[in-house]
Protein backbone atom coordinates (compact mmCIF):
# COMPACT_ATOMS: atom_id res chain seq x y z
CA UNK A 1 0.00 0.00 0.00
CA UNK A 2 1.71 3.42 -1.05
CA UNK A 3 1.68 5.95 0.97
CA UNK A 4 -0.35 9.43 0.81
CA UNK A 5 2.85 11.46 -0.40
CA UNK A 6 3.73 8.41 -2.41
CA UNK A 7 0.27 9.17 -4.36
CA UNK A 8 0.81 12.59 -4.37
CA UNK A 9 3.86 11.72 -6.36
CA UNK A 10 2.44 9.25 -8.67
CA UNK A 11 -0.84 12.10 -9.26
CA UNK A 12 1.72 14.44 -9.90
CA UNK A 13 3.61 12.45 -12.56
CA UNK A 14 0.48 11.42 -14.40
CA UNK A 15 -1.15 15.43 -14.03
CA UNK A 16 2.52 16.23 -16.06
CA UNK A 17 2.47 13.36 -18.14
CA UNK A 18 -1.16 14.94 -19.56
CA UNK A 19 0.51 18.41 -19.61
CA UNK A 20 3.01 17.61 -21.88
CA UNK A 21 1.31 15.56 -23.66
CA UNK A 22 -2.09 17.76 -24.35
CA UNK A 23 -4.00 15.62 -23.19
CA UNK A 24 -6.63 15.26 -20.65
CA UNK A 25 -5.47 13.89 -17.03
CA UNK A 26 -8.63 11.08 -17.63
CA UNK A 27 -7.19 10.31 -21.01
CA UNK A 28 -3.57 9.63 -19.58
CA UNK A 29 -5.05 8.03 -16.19
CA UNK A 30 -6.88 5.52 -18.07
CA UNK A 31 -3.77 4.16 -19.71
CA UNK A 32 -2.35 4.06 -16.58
CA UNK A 33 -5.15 2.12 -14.77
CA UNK A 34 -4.83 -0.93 -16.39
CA UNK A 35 -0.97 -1.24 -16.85
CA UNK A 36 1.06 -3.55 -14.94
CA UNK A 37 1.43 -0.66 -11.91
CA UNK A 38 -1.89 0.82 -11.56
CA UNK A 39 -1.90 4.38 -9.57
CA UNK A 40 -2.98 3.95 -6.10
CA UNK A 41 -6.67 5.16 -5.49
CA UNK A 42 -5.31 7.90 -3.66
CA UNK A 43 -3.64 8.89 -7.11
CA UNK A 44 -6.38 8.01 -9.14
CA UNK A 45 -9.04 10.30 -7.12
CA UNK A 46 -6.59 12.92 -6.89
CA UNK A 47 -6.24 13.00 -10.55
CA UNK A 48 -9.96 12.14 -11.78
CA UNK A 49 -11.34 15.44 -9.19
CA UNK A 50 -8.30 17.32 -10.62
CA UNK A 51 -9.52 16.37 -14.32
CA UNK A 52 -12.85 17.51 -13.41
CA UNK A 53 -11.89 20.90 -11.73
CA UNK A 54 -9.42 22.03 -13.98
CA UNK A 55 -10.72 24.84 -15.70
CA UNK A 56 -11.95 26.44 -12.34
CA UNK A 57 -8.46 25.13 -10.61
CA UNK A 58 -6.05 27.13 -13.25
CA UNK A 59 -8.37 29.97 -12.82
CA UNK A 60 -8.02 30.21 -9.06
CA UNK A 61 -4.26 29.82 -9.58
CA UNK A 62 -4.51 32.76 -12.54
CA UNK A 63 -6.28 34.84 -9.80
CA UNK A 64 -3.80 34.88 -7.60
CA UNK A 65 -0.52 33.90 -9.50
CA UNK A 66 1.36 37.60 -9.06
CA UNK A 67 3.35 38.78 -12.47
CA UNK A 68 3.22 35.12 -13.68
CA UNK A 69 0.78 34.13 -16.36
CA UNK A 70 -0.23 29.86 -15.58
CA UNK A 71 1.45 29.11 -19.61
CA UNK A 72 4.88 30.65 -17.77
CA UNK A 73 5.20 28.64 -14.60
CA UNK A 74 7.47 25.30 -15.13
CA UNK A 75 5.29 22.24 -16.02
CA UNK A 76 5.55 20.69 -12.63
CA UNK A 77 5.04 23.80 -10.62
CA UNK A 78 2.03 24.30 -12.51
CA UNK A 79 0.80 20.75 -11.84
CA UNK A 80 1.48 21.04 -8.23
CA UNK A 81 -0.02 23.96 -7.70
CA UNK A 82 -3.64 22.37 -9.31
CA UNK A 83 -2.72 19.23 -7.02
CA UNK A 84 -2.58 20.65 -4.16
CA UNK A 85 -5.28 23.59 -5.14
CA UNK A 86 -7.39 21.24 -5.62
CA UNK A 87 -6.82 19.41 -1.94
CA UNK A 88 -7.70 22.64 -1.06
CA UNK A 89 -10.89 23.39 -1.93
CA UNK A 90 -12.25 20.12 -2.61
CA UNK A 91 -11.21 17.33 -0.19
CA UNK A 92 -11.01 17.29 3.88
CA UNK A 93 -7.02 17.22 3.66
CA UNK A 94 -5.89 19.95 6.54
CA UNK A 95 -4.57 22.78 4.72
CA UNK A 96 -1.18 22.97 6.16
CA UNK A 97 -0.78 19.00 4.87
CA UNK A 98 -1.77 20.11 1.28
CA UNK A 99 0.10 23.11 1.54
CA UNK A 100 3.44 20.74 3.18
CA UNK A 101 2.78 18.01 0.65
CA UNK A 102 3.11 20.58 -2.56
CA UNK A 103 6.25 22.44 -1.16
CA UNK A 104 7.99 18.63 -0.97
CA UNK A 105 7.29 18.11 -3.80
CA UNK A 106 8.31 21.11 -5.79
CA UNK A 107 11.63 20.93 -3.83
CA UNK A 108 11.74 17.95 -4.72
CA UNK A 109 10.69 17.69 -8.44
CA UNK A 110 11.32 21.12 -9.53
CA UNK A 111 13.57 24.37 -9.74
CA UNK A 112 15.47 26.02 -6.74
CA UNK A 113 12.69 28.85 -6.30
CA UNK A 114 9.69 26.45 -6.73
CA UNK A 115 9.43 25.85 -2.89
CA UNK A 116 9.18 29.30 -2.18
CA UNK A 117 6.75 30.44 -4.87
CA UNK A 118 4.51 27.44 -4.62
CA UNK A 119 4.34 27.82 -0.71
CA UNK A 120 3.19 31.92 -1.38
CA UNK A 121 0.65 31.12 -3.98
CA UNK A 122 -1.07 28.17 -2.50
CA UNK A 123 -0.88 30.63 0.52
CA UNK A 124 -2.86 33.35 -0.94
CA UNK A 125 -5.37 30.47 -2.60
CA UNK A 126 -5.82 29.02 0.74
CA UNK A 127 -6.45 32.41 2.82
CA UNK A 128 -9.23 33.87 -0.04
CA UNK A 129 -10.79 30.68 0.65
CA UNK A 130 -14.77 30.93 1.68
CA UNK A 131 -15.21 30.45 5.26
CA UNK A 132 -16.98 27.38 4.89
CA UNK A 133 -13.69 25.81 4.40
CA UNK A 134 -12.59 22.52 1.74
């Protein structure tokens, strides 16, 4: 059984996989289902609710993204920001795990900065947040 930040991880990598490859995340995820290492369901619901949200997910992020259009940001960034946006505002996940979880694993995945800048935006996504929390 993988672990929550394991499935973060595996989300992530299938999120990018359908960046770069234009497609959607459902298209890419249901290639992946079936293979001989199926995402954990962790994975797989993390990428299906992002796949469902993701018009209204990069427009949150556009909202508050200062001097940096979503196009700009570096592939994973960008897909770690609508992972972890997307904990936000539409799963129980305590903000300051989502918020933990996506700073890992830009540090870990991504550019020098990306800790840094991920940790501000999601920041500002998490604190215009309604009231009425997830």
């Amino acid at each position: 059984m993988a672990s929550r930040h394991d499935a973060r991880e595996r989300a992530l990598a299938l999120l990018y996989e359908a960046d770069v490859r234009d497609r959607s995340p459902e298209a890419v995820l249901a290639e992946h289902v079936e293979g001989e290492d199926p995402p954990p369901r962790f994975a797989v619901a993390l990428v299906e609710g992002v796949g469902e949200h993701r018009d209204a997910l990069d427009a949150r992020i556009r909202a508050h993204a200062e001097s940096w259009t979503l196009e700009r940001m570096p592939t994973v960034d960008r897909n770690v920001l609508r992972l972890a946006t997307y904990e936000l505002l539409h799963t129980d996940v305590p903000t300051a795990v989502a918020i933990d979880e996506a700073i890992t694993l830009a540090k870990e995945l991504s550019t020098e900065d990306s800790g840094r800048f991920v940790n501000g935006l999601l920041g500002r996504i998490a604190a215009a947040r309604p009231a009425s929390g997830a």
